[in-house]
Protein backbone atom coordinates (compact mmCIF):
# COMPACT_ATOMS: atom_id res chain seq x y z
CA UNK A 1 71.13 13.31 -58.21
CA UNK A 2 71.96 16.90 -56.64
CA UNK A 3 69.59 16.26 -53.37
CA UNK A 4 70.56 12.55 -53.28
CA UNK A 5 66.98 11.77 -53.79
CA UNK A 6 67.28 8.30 -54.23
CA UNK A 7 69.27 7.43 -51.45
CA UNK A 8 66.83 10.00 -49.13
CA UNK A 9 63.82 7.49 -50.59
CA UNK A 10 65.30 4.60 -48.96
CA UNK A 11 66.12 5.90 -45.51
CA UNK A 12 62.74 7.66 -45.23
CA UNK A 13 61.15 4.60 -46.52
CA UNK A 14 62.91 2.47 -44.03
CA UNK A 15 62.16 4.54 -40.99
CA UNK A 16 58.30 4.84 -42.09
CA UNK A 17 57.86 1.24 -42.86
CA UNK A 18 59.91 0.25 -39.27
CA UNK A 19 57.54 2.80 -37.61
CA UNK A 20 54.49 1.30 -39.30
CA UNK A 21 55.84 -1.96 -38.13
CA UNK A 22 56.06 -0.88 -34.66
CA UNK A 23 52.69 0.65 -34.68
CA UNK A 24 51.20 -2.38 -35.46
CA UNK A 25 53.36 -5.09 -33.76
CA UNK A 26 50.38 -7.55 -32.19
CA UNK A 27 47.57 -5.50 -33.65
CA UNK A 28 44.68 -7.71 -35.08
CA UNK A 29 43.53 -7.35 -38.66
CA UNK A 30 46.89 -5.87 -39.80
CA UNK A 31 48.42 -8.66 -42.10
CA UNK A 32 51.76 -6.97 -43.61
CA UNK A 33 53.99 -3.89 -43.73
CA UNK A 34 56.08 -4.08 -47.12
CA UNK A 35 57.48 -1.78 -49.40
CA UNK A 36 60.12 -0.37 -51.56
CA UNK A 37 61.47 2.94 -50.85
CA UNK A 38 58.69 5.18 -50.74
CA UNK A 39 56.35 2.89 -52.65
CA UNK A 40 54.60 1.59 -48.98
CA UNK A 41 51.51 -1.20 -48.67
CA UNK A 42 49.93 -2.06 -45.35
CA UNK A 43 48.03 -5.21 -46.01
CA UNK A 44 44.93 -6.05 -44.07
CA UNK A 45 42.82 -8.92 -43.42
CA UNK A 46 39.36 -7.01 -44.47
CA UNK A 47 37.95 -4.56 -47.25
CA UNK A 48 39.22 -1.03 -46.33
CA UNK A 49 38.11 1.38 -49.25
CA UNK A 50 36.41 3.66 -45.94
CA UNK A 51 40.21 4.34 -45.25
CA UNK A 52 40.04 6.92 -48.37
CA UNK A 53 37.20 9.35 -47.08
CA UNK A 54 38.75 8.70 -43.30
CA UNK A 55 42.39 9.83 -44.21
CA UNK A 56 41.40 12.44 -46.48
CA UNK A 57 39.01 14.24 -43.21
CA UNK A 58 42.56 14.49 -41.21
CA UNK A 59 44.38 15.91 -44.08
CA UNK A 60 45.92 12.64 -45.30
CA UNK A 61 45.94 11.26 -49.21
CA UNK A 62 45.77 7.39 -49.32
CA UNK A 63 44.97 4.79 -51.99
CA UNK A 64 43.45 1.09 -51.51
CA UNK A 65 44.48 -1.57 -53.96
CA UNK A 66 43.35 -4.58 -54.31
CA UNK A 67 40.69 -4.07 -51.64
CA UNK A 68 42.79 -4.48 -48.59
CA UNK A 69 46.19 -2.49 -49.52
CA UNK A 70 46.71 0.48 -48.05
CA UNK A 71 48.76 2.16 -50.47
CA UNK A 72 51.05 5.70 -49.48
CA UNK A 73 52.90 7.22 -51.85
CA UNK A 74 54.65 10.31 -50.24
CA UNK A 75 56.68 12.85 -52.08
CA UNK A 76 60.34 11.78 -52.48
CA UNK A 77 61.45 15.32 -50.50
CA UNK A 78 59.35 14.14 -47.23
CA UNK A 79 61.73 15.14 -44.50
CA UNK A 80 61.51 12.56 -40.96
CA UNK A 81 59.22 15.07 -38.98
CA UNK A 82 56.66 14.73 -41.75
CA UNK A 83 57.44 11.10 -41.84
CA UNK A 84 57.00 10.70 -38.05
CA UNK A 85 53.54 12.59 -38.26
CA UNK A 86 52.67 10.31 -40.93
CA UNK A 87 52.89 7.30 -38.63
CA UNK A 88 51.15 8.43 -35.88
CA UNK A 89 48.14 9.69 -37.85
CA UNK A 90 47.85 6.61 -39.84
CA UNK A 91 48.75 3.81 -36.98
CA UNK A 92 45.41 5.73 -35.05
CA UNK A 93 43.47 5.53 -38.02
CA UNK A 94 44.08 2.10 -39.24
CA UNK A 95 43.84 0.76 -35.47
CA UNK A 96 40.36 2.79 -34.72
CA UNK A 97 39.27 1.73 -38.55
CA UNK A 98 39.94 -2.18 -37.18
CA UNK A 99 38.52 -1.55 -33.98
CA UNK A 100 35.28 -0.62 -35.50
């Protein structure tokens, strides 16, 4: 409650899951961009377990659910520089992962 965490999820959240969006505006094989908060999912239209090993050689920690989620769980004090580096390094990694 001190550091307003809750509200901080939801703005952060927000600006990751409308730069997501933006990312991947028009890109083939990317179904959905949903989320709550910090809780994000980036549905595609193929298995992407590879993802894991990919993201984790840049420096990234992912999860894959249900064999095509994308799931990122960042830590509720991510500031919006973090969150912008975020986006870039996974939009090029999902869109090279597709393009493959």
């Amino acid at each position: 409650e001190e550091q307003d965490l809750c509200r901080h999820a939801a703005e952060i959240g927000e600006f990751i899951r409308a730069g997501l969006k933006a990312q991947f505006n028009g890109v083939a094989g990317v179904m959905e961009v949903r989320g709550a908060g910090l809780m994000i999912g980036i549905e595609l239209d193929r298995p992407c377990a590879e993802l894991v090993r990919r993201a984790l050689e840049q420096g990234l920690l992912i999860n894959v659910t249900a064999d095509s989620v994308v799931r990122l769980l960042p830590p509720l004090v991510i500031q919006r520089d973090e969150a912008a580096q975020l986006i870039e390094m996974l939009g090029k990694l999902i869109k090279e992962f597709l393009a493959g």
